[in-house]
C-alpha atoms as a PDB file:
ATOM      1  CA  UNK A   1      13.233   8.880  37.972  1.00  0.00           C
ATOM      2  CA  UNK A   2      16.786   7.733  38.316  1.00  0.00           C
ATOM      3  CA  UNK A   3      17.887   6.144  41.570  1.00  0.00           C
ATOM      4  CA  UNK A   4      21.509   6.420  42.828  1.00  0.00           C
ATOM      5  CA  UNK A   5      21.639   3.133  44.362  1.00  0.00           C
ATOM      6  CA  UNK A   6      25.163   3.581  45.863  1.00  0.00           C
ATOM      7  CA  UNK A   7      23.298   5.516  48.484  1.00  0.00           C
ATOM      8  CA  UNK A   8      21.913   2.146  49.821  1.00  0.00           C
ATOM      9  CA  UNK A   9      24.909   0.377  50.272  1.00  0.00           C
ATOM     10  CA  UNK A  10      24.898  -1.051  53.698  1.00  0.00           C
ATOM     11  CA  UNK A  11      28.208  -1.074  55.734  1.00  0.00           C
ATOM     12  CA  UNK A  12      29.615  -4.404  56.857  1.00  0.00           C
ATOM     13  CA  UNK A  13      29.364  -5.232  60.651  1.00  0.00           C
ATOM     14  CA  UNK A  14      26.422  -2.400  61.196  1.00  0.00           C
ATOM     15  CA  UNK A  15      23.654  -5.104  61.410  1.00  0.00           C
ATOM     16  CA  UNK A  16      23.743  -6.127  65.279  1.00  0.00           C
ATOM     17  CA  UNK A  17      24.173  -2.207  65.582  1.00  0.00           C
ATOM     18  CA  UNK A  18      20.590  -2.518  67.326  1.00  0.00           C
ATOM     19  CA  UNK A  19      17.877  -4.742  68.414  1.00  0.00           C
ATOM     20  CA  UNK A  20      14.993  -5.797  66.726  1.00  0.00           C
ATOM     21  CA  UNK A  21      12.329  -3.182  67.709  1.00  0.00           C
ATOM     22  CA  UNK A  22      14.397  -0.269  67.446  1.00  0.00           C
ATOM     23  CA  UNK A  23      15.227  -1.209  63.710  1.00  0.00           C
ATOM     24  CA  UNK A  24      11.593  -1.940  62.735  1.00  0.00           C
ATOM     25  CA  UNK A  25      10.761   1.441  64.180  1.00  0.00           C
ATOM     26  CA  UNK A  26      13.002   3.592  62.389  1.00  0.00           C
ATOM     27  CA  UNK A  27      12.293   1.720  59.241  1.00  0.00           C
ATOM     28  CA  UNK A  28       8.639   2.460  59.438  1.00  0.00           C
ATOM     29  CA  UNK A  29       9.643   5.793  59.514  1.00  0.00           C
ATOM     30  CA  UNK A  30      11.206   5.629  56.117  1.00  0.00           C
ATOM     31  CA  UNK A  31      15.074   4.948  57.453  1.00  0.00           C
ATOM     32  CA  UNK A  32      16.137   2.435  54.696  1.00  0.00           C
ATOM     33  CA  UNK A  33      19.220   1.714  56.318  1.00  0.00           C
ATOM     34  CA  UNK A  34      17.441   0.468  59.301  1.00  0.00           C
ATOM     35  CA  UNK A  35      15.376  -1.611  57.059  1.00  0.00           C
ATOM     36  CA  UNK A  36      18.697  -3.001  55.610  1.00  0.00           C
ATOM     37  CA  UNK A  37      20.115  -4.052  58.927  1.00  0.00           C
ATOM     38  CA  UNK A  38      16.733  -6.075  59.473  1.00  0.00           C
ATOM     39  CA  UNK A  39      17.341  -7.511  56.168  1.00  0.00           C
ATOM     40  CA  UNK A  40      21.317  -8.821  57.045  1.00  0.00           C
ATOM     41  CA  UNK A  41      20.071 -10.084  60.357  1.00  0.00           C
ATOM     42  CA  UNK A  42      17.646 -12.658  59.046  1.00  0.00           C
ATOM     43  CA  UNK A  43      18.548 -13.185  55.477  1.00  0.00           C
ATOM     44  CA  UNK A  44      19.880 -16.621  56.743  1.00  0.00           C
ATOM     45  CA  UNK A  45      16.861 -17.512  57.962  1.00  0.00           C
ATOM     46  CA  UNK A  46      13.966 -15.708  55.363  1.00  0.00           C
ATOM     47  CA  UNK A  47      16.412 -17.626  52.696  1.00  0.00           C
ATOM     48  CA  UNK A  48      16.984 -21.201  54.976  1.00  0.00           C
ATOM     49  CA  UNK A  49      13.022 -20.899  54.912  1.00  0.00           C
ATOM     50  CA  UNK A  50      12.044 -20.782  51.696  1.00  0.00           C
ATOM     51  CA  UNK A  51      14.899 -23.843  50.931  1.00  0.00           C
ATOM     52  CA  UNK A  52      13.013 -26.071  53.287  1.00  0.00           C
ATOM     53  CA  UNK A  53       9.764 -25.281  51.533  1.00  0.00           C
ATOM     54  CA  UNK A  54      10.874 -25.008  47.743  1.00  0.00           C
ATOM     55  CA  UNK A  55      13.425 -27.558  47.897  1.00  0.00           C
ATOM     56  CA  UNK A  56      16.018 -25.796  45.545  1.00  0.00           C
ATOM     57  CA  UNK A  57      18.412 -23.062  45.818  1.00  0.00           C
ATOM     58  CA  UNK A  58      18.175 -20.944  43.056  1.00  0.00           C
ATOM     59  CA  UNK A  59      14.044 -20.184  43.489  1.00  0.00           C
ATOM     60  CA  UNK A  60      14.417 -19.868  47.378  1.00  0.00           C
ATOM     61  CA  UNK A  61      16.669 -16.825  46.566  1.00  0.00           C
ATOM     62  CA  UNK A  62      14.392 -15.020  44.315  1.00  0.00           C
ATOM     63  CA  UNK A  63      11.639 -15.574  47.191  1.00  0.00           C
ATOM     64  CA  UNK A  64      13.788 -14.913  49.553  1.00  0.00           C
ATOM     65  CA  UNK A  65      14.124 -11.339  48.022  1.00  0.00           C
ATOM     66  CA  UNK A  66      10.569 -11.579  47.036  1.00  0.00           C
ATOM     67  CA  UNK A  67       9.596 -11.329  50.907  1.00  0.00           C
ATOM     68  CA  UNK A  68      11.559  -9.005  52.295  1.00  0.00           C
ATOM     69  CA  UNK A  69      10.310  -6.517  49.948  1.00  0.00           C
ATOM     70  CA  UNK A  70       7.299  -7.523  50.700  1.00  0.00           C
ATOM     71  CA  UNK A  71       7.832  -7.152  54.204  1.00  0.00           C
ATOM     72  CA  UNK A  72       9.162  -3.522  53.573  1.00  0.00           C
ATOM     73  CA  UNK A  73       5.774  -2.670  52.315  1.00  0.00           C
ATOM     74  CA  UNK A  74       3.693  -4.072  54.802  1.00  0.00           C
ATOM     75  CA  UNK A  75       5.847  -2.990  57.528  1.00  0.00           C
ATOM     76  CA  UNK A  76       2.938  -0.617  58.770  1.00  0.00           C
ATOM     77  CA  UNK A  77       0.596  -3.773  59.435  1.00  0.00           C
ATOM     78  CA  UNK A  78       3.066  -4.952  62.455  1.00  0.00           C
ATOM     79  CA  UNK A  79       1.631  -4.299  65.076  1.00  0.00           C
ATOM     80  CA  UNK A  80       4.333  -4.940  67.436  1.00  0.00           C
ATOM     81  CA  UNK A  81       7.885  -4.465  66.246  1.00  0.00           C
ATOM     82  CA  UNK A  82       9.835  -6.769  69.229  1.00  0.00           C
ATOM     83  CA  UNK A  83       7.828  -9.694  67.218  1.00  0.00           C
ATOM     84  CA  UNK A  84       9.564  -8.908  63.720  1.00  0.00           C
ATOM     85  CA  UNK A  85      11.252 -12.283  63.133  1.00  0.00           C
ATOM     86  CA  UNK A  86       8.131 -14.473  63.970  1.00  0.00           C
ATOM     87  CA  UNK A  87       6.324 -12.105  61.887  1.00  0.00           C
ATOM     88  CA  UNK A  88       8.557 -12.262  59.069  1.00  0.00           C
ATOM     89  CA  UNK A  89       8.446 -16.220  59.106  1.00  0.00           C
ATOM     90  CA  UNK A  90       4.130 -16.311  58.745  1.00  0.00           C
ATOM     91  CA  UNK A  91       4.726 -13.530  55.563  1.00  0.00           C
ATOM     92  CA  UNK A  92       7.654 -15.448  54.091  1.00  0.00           C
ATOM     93  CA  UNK A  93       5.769 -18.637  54.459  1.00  0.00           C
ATOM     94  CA  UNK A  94       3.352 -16.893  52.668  1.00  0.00           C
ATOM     95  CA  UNK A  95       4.940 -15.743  49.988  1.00  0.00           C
ATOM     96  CA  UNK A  96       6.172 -19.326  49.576  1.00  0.00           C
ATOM     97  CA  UNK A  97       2.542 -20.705  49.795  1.00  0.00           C
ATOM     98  CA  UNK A  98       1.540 -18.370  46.870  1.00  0.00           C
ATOM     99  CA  UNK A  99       4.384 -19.282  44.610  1.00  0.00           C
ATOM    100  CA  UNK A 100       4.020 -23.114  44.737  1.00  0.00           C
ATOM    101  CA  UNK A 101       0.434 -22.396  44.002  1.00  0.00           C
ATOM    102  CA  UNK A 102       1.542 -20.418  40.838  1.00  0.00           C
ATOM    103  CA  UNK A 103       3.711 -23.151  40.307  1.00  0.00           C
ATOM    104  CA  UNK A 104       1.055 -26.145  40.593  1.00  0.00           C
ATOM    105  CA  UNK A 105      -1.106 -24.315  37.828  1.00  0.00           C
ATOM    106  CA  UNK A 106       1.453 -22.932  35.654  1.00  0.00           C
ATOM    107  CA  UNK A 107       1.127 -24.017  32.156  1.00  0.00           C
ATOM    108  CA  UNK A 108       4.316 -24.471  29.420  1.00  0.00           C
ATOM    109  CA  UNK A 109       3.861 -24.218  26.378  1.00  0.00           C
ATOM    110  CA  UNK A 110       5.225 -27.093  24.460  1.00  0.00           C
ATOM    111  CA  UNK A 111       7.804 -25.450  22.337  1.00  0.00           C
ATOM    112  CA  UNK A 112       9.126 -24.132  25.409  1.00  0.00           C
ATOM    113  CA  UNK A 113       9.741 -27.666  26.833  1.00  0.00           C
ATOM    114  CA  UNK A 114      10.945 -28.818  23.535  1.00  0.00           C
ATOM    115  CA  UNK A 115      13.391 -25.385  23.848  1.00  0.00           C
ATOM    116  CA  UNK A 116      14.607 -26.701  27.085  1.00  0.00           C
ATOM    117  CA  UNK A 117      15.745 -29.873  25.962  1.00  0.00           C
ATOM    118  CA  UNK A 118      17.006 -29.485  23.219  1.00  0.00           C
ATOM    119  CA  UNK A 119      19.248 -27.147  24.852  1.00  0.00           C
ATOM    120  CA  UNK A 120      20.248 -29.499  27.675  1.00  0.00           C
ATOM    121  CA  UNK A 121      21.646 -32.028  24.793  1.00  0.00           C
ATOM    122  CA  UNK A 122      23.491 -28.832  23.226  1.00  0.00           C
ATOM    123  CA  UNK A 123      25.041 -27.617  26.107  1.00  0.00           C
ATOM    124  CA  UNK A 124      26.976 -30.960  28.601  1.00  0.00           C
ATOM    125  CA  UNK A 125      26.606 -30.466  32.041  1.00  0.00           C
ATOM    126  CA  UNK A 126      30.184 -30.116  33.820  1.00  0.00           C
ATOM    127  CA  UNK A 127      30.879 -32.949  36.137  1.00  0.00           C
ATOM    128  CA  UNK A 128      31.489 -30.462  38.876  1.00  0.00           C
ATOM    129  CA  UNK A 129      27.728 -29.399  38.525  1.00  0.00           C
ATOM    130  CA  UNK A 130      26.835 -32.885  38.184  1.00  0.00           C
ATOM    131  CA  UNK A 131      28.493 -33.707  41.719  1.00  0.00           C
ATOM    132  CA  UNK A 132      27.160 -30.903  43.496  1.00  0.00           C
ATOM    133  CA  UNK A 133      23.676 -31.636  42.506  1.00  0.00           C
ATOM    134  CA  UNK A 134      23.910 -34.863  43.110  1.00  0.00           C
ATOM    135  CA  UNK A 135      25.600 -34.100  46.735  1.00  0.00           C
ATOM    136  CA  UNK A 136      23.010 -31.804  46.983  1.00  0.00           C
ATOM    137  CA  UNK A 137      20.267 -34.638  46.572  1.00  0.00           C
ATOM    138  CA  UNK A 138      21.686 -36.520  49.072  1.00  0.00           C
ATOM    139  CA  UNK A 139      21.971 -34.027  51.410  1.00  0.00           C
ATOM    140  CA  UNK A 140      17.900 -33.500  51.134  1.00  0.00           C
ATOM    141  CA  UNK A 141      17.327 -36.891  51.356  1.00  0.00           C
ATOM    142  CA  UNK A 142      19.600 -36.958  54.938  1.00  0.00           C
ATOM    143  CA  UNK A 143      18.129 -34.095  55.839  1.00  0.00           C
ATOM    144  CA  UNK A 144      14.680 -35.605  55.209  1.00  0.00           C
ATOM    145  CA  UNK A 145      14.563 -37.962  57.819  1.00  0.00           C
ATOM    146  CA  UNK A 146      14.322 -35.721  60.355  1.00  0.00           C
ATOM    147  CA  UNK A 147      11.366 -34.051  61.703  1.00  0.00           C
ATOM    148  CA  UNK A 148       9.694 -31.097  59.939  1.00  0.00           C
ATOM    149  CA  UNK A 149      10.651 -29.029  62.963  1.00  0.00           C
ATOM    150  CA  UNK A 150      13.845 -30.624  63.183  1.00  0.00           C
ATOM    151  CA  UNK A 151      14.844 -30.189  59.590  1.00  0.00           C
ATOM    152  CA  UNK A 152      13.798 -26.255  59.255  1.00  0.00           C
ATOM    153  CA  UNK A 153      16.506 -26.203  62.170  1.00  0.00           C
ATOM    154  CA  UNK A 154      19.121 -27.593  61.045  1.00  0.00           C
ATOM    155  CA  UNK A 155      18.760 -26.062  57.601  1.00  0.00           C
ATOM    156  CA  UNK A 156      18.475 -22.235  59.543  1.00  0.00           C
ATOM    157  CA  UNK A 157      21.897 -23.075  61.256  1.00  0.00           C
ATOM    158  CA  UNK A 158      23.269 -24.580  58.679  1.00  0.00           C
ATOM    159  CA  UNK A 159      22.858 -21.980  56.221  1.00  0.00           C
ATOM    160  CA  UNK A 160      24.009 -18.962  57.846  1.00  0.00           C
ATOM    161  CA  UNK A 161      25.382 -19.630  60.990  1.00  0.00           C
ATOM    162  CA  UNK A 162      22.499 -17.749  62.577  1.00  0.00           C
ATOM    163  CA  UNK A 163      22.472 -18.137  66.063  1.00  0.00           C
ATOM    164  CA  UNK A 164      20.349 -20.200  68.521  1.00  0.00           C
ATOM    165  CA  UNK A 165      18.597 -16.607  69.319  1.00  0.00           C
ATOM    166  CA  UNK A 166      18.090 -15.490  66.310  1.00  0.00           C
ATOM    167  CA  UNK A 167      17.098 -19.060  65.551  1.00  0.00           C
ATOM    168  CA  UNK A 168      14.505 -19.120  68.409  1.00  0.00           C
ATOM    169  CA  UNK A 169      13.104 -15.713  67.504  1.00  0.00           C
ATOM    170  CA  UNK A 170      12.256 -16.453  64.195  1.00  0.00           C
ATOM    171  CA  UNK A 171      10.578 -19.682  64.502  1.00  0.00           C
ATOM    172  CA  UNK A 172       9.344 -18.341  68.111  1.00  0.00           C
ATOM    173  CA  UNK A 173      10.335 -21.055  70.567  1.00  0.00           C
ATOM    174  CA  UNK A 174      13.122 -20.559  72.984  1.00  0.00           C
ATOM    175  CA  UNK A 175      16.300 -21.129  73.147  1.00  0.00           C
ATOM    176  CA  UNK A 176      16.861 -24.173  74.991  1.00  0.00           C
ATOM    177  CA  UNK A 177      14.249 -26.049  72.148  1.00  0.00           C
ATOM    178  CA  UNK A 178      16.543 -24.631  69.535  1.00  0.00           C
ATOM    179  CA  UNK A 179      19.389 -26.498  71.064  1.00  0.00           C
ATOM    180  CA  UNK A 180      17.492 -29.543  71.712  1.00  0.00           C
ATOM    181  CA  UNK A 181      16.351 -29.958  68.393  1.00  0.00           C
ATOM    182  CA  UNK A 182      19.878 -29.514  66.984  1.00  0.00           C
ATOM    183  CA  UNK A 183      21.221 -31.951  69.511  1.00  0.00           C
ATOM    184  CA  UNK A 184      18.302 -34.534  68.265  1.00  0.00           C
ATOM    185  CA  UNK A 185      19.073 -33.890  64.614  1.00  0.00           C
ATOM    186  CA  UNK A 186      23.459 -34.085  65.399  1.00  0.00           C
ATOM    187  CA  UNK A 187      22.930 -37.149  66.794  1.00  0.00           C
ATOM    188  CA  UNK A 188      20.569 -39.002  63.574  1.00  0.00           C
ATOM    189  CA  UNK A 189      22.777 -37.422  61.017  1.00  0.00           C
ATOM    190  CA  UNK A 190      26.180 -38.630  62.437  1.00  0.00           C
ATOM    191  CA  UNK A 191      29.163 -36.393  61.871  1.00  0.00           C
ATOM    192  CA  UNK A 192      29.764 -37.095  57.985  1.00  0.00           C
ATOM    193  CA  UNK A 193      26.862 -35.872  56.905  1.00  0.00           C
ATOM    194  CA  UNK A 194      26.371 -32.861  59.017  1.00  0.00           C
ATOM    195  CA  UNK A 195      29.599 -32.260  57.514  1.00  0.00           C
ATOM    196  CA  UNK A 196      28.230 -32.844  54.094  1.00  0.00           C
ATOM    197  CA  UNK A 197      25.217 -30.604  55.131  1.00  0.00           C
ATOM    198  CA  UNK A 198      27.774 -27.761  56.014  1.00  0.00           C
ATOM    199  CA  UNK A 199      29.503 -28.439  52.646  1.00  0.00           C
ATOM    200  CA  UNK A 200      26.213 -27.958  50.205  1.00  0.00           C
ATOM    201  CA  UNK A 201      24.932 -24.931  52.569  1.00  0.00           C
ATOM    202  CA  UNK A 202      28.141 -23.438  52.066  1.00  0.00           C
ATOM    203  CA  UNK A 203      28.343 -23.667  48.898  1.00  0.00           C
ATOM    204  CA  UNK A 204      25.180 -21.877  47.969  1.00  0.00           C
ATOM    205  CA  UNK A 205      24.849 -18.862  50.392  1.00  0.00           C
ATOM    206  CA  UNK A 206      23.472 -15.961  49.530  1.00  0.00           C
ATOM    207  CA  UNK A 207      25.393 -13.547  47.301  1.00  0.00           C
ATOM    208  CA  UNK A 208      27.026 -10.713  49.778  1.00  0.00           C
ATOM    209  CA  UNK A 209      25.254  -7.578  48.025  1.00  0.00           C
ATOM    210  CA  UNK A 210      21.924  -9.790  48.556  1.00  0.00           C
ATOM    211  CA  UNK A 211      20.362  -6.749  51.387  1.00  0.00           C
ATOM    212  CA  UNK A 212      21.905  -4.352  48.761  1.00  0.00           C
ATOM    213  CA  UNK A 213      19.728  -5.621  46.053  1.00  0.00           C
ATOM    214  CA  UNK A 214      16.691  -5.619  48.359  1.00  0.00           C
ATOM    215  CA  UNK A 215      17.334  -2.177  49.657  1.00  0.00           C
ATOM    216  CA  UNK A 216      17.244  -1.041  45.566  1.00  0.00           C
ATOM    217  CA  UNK A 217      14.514  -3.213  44.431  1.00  0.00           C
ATOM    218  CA  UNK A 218      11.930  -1.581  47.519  1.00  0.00           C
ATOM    219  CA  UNK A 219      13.470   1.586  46.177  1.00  0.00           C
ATOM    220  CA  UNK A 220      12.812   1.796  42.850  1.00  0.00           C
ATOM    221  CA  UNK A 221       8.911  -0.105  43.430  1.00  0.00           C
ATOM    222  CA  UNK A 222       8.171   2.860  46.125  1.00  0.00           C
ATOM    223  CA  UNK A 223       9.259   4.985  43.573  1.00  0.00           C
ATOM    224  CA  UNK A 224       7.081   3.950  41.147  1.00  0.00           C
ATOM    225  CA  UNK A 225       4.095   3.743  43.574  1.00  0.00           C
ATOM    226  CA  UNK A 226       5.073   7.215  44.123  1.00  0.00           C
ATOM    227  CA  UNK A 227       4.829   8.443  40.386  1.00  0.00           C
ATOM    228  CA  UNK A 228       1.868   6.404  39.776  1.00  0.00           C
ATOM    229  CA  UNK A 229      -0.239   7.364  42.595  1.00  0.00           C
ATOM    230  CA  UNK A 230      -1.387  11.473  41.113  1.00  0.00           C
ATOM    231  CA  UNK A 231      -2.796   8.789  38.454  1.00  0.00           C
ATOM    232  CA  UNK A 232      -4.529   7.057  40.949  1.00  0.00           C
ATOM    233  CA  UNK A 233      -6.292  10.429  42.065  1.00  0.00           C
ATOM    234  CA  UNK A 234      -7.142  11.365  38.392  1.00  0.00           C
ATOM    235  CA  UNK A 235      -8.549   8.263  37.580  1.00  0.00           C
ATOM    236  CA  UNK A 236     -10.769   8.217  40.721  1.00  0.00           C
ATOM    237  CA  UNK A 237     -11.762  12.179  40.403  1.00  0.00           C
ATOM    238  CA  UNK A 238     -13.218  10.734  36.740  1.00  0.00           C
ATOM    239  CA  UNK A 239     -15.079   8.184  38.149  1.00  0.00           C
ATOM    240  CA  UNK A 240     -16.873  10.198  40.743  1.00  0.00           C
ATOM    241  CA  UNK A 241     -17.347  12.829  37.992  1.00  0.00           C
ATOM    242  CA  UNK A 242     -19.089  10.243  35.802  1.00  0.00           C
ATOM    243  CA  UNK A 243     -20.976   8.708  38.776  1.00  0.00           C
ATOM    244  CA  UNK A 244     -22.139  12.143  39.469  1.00  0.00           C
ATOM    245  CA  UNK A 245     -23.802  13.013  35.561  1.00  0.00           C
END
């Protein structure tokens, strides 16, 4: 089945339309666009997240996406919708968990490895690359002298500008901790490198069509779980036909 994903384009400045609970309701109703506002309001902080636990950019955006449609699809199991952003931080924690398991007994093959190197000698690394990976280093390393709590913190501000509400929703404290652990953190990291910290956040934000993407990949999978599902019936119609001969 094709899907016009044009449809799900989500207009800028729409997603502080409405609070929390209202969203989560209409998107367990099936409103998509609702579902997209939920996903603009804390994609900072589902992405900031998986960074702190992953420790690289590029994966924390692919399970960054990986949770919010997984979210989408177990939107029915929230139980109450004003607690959406704590609940969002236990799944995407989660889904986090399960992919550094994956990781820890994922095998390469050798050729593969031997593929990968040989390709690094082929192809020189730009110095710019070079420099923001190593800034990037260094940044972690700062940033690792904090406190666990402290360091999520920073990193959720950091990388999206969220604010100290949003901020205190999601990790479920209030406000006033929120500013107390920035003011903690400010104060060990002295102003160059929360500067710096700005700096490598900045640089690797999320891509602006990132709720966009989300909105079409929970598309086309309910699709499919759609189609598939007549299957489903057939194949379990057999089963109790055989169980009954």
């Amino acid at each position: 089945m094709f899907v016009d994903s044009t449809q799900f384009i989500i207009q800028p400045g729409r997603a502080k339309m409405a609070d929390d609970e209202i969203l989560v309701k209409r998107a367990m109703k099936g409103d998509k666009d609702a579902f997209g506002q939920l996903v603009q309001i804390y994609q900072g902080a589902v992405y900031g997240l998986c960074y702190h636990i992953v420790g690289n950019f590029a994966d924390a955006q692919d399970l960054a996406q990986e949770a919010f449609v997984q979210a989408y699809r177990d939107l029915h199991q929230l139980r109450e919708p004003a607690k959406f952003a704590n609940w969002l931080n236990q799944l995407t924690r989660n889904v986090c968990g399960m992919w550094l398991r994956r990781q820890k007994n994922k095998i390469v093959p050798l050729d593969e490895i031997a593929s990968n190197n040989l390709a690094d000698y082929a192809t020189p690394t730009p110095l710019e690359e070079i420099e923001t990976e190593e800034m990037h280093q260094f940044v972690r390393r700062a940033i690792d002298v904090l406190s666990e709590k402290n360091k999520l913190t920073v990193t959720l501000f950091y990388m999206d500008g969220l604010s100290y509400q949003k901020i205190g929703d999601f990790l479920g404290v209030p406000v006033s901790t929120v500013k107390s652990r920035l003011h903690e953190s400010r104060k060990q990291l002295k102003e160059e490198l929360i500067k710096m910290v700005e700096k490598t956040f900045e640089k690797h934000k999320l891509p602006k069509d990132f709720a966009d993407k989300v909105l079409r990949e929970v598309t086309v999978k309910r699709v499919d779980i759609e189609e598939d599902m007549p299957v489903v019936v057939l194949a379990n119609k057999s089963a109790d036909l055989q169980h009954h001969r």
